[in-house]
C-alpha atoms as a PDB file:
ATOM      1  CA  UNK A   1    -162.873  81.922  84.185  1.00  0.00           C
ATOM      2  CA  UNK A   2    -163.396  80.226  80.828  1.00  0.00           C
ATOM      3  CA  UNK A   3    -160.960  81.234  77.953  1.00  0.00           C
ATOM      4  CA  UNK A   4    -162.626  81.160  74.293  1.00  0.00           C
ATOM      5  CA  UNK A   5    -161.341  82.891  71.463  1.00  0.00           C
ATOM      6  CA  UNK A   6    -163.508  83.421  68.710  1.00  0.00           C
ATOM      7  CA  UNK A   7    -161.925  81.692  65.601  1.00  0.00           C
ATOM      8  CA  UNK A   8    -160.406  84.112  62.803  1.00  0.00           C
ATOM      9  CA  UNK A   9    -159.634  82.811  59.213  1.00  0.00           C
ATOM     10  CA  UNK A  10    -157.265  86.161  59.401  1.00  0.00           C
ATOM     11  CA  UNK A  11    -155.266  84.685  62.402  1.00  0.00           C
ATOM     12  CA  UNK A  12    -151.861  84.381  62.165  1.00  0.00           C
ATOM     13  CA  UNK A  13    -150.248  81.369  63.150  1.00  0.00           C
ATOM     14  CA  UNK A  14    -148.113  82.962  65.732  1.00  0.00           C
ATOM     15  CA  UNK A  15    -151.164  84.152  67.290  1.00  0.00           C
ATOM     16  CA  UNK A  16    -152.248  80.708  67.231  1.00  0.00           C
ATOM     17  CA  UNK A  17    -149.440  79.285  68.880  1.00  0.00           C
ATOM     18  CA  UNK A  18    -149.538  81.972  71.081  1.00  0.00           C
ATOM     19  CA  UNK A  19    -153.304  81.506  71.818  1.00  0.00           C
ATOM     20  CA  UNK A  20    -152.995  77.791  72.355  1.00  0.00           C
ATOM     21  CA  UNK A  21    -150.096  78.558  74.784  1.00  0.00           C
ATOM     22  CA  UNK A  22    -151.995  80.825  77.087  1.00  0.00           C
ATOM     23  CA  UNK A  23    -154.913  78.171  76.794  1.00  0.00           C
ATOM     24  CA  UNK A  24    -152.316  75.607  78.156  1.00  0.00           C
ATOM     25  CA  UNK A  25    -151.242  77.429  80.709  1.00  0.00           C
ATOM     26  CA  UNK A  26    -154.784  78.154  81.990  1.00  0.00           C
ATOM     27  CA  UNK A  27    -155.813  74.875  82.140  1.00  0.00           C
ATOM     28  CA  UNK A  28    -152.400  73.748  83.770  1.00  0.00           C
ATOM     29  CA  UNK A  29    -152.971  76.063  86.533  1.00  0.00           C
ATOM     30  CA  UNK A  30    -156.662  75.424  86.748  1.00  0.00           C
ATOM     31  CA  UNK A  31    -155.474  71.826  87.565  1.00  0.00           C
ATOM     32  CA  UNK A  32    -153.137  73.219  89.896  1.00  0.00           C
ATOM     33  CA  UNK A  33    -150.191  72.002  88.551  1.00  0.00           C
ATOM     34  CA  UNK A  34    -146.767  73.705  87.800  1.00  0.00           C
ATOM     35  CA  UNK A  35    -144.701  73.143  84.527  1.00  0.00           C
ATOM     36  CA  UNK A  36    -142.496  70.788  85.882  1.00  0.00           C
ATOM     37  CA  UNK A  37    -145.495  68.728  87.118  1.00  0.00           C
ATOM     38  CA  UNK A  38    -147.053  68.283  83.773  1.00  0.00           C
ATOM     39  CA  UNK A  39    -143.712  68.099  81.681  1.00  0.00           C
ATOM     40  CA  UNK A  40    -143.049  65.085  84.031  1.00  0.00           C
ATOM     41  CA  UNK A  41    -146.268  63.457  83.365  1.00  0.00           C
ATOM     42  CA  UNK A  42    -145.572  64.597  79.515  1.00  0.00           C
ATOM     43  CA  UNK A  43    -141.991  63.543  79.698  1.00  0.00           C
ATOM     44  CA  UNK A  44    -140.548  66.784  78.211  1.00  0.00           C
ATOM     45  CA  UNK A  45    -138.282  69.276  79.190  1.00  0.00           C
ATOM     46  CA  UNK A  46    -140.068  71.555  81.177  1.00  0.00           C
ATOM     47  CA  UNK A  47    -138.269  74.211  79.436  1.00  0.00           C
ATOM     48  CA  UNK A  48    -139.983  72.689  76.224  1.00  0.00           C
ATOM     49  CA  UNK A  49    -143.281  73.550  78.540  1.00  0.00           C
ATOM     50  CA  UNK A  50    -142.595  76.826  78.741  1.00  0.00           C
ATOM     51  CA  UNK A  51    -141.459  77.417  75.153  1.00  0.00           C
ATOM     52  CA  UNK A  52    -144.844  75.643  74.277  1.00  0.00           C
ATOM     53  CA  UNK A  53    -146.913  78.223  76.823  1.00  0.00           C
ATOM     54  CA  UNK A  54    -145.350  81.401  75.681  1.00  0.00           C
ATOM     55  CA  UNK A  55    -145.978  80.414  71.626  1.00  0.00           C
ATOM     56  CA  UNK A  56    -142.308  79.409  70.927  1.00  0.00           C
ATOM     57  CA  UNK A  57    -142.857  75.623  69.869  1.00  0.00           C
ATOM     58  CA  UNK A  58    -145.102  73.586  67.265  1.00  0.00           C
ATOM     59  CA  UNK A  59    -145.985  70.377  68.826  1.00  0.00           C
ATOM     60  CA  UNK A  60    -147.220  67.185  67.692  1.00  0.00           C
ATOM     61  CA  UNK A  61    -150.141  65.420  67.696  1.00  0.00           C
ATOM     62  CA  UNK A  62    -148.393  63.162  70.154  1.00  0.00           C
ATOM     63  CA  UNK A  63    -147.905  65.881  72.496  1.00  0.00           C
ATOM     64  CA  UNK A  64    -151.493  67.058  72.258  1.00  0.00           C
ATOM     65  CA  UNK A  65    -152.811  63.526  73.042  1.00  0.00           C
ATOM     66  CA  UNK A  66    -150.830  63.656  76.122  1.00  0.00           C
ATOM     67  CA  UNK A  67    -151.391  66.871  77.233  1.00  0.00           C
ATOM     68  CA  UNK A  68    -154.938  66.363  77.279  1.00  0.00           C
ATOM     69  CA  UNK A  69    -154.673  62.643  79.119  1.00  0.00           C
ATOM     70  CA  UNK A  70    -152.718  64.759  81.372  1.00  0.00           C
ATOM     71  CA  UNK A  71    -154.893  67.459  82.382  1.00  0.00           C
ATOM     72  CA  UNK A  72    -158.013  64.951  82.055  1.00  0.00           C
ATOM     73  CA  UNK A  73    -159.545  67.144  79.408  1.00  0.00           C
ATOM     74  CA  UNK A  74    -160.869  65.986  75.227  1.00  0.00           C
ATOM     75  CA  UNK A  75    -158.297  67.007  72.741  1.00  0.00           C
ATOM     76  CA  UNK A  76    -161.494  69.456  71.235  1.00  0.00           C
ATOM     77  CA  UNK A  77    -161.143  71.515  74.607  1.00  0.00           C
ATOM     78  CA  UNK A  78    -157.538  71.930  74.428  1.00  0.00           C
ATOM     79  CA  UNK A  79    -157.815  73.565  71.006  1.00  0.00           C
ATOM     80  CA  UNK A  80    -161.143  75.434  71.753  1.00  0.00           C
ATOM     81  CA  UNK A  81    -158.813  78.900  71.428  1.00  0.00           C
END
């Protein structure tokens, strides 16, 4: 199962933190991996994981870099929503 969402100049950016969460989440489970697996590897909170997968939390750049090193995918990939 492949998750694309068609880009929307009209999208909110809720629904892009939300959409970028549930993209995250997919590809954390895809790699078979819980939250507190990748928030180790990420050295967050897994908490801050969660708030991250359900749309709560703006992340860095930083984050994003890691997050992909972590789930061994291109930064492009992560953000293909």
């Amino acid at each position: 199962m492949i998750l694309y969402y068609e880009y929307n100049a009209s999208m909110t950016y809720d629904e892009f933190l939300n959409k970028f969460g549930v993209k995250l989440k997919y590809l954390r489970l895809l790699n078979n991996m819980t939250q507190e697996e990748l928030a180790e590897q990420l050295s967050v909170d897994p908490h801050y994981l969660s708030d991250i997968e359900c749309g709560r939390r703006n992340i860095t750049l930083k984050t994003v870099y890691r997050i992909a090193q972590a789930l061994n995918i291109s930064i492009s990939e992560l953000f293909n929503i």
